[in-house]
N, C-alpha and C. Protein backbone atom coordinates (compact mmCIF):
# COMPACT_ATOMS: atom_id res chain seq x y z
N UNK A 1 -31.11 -20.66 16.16
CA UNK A 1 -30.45 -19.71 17.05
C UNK A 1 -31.34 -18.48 17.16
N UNK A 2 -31.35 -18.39 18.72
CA UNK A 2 -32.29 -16.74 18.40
C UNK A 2 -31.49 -15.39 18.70
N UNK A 3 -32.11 -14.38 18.03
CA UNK A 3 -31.52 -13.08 17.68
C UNK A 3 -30.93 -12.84 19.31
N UNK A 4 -31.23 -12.88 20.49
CA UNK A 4 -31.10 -12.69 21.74
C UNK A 4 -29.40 -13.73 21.89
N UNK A 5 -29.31 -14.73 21.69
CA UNK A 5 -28.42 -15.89 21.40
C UNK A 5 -26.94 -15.09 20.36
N UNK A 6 -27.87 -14.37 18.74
CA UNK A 6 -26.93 -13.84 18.20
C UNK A 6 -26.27 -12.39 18.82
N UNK A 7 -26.83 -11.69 19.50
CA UNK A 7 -26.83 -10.63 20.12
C UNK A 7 -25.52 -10.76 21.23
N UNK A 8 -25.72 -11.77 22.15
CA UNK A 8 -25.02 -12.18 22.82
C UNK A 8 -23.60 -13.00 22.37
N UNK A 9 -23.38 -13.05 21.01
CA UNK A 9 -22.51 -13.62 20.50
C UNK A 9 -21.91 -12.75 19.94
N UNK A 10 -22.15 -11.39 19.85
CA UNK A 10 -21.63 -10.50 19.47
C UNK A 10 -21.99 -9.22 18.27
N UNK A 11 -22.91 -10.29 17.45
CA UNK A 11 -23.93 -9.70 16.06
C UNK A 11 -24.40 -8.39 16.98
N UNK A 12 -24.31 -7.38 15.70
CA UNK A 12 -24.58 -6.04 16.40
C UNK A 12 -26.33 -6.25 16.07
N UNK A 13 -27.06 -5.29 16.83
CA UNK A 13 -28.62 -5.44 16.20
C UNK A 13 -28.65 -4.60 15.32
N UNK A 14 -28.17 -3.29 14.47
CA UNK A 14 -28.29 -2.68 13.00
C UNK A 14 -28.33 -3.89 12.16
N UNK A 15 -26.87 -4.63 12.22
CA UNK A 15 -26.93 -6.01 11.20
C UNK A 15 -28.02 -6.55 11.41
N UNK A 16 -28.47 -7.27 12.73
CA UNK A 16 -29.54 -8.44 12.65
C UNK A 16 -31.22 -7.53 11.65
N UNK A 17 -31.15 -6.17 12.14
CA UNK A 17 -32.47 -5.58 11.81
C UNK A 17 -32.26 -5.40 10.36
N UNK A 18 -31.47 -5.31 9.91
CA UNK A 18 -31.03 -5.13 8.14
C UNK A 18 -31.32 -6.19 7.47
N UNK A 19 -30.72 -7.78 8.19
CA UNK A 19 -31.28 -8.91 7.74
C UNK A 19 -32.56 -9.30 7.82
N UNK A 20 -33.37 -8.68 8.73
CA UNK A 20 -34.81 -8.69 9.04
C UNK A 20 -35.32 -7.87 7.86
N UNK A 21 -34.76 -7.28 7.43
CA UNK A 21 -35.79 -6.29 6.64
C UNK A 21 -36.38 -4.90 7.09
N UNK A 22 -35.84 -4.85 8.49
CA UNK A 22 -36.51 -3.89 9.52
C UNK A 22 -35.71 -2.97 9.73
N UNK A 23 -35.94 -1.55 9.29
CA UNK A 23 -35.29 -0.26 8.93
C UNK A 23 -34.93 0.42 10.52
N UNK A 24 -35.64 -0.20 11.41
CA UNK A 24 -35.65 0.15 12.84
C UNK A 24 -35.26 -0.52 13.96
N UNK A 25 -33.48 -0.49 14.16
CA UNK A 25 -33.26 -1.31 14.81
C UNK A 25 -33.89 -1.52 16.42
N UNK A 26 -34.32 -0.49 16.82
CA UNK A 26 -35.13 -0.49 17.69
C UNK A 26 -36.39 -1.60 17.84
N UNK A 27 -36.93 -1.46 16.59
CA UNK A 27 -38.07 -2.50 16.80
C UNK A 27 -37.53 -3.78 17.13
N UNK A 28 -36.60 -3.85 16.11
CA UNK A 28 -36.11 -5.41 16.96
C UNK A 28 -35.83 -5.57 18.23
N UNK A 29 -35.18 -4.87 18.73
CA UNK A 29 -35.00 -5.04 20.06
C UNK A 29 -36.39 -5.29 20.86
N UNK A 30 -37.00 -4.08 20.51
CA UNK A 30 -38.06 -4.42 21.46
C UNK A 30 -39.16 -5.95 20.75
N UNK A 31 -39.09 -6.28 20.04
CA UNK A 31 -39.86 -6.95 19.57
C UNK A 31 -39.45 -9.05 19.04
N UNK A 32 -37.69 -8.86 19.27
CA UNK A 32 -37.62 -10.45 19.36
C UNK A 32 -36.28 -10.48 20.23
N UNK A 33 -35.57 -9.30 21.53
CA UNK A 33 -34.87 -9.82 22.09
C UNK A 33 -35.16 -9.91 23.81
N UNK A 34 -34.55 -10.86 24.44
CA UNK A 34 -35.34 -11.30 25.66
C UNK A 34 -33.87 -11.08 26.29
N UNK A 35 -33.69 -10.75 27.86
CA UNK A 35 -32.86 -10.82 28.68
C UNK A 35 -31.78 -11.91 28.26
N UNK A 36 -30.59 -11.32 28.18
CA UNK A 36 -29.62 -12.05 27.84
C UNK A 36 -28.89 -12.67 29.25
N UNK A 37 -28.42 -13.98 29.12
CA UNK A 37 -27.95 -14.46 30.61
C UNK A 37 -26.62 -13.76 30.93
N UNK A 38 -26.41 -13.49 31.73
CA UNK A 38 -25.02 -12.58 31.73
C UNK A 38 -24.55 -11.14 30.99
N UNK A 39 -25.43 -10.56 31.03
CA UNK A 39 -25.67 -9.24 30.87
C UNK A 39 -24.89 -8.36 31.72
N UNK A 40 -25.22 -8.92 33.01
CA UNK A 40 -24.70 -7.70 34.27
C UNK A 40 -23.41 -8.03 34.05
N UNK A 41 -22.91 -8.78 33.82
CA UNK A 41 -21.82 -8.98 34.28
C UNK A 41 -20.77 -8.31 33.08
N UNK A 42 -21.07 -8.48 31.92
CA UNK A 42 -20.68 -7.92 30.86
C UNK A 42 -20.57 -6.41 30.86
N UNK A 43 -22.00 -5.78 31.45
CA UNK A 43 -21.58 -4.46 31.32
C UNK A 43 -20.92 -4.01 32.57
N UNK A 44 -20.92 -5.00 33.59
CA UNK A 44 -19.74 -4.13 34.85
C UNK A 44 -18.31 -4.22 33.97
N UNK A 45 -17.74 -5.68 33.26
CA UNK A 45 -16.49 -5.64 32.59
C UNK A 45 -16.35 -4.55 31.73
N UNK A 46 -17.57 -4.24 31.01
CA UNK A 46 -17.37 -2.88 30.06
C UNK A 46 -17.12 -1.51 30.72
N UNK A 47 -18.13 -1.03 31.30
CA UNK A 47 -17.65 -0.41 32.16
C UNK A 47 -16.11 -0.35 33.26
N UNK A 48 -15.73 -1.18 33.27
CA UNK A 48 -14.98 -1.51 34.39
C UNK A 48 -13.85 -1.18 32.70
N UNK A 49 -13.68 -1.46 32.24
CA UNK A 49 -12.71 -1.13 31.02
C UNK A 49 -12.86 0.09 30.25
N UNK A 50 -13.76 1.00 30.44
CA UNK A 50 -13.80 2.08 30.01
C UNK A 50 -13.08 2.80 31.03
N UNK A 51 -13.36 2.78 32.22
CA UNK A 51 -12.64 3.93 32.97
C UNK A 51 -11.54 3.64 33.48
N UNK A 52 -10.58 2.44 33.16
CA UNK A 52 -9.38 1.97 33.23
C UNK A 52 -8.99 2.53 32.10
N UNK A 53 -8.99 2.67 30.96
CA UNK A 53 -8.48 3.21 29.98
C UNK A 53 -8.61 5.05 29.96
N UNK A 54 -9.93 6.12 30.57
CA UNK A 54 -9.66 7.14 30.76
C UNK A 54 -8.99 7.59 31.73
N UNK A 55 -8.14 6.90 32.54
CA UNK A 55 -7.44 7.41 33.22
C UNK A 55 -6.26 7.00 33.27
């Protein structure tokens, strides 16, 4: 399974970079995660549920 795969499954990347050994969750990102399929669509639902709830 790849970190991009766990990412999308919900695993936060602090956890995945902690299990890496890697103090910088940043690096991981930039360094083993690739476009997740359904991305857009996730953050319009997120979005789209944040400002249903501030108002």
């Amino acid at each position: 399974m790849s970190l991009s795969s766990m990412i999308n499954g919900g695993v936060d990347v602090s956890t995945l970079a902690d299990r890496l050994g890697r103090a910088d969750p940043a690096f991981t990102l930039r360094k083993y995660v690739h476009r997740v399929v359904g991305a857009g669509s996730k953050v319009r639902i997120a979005v789209r549920s944040a400002y249903t709830r501030a108002v």
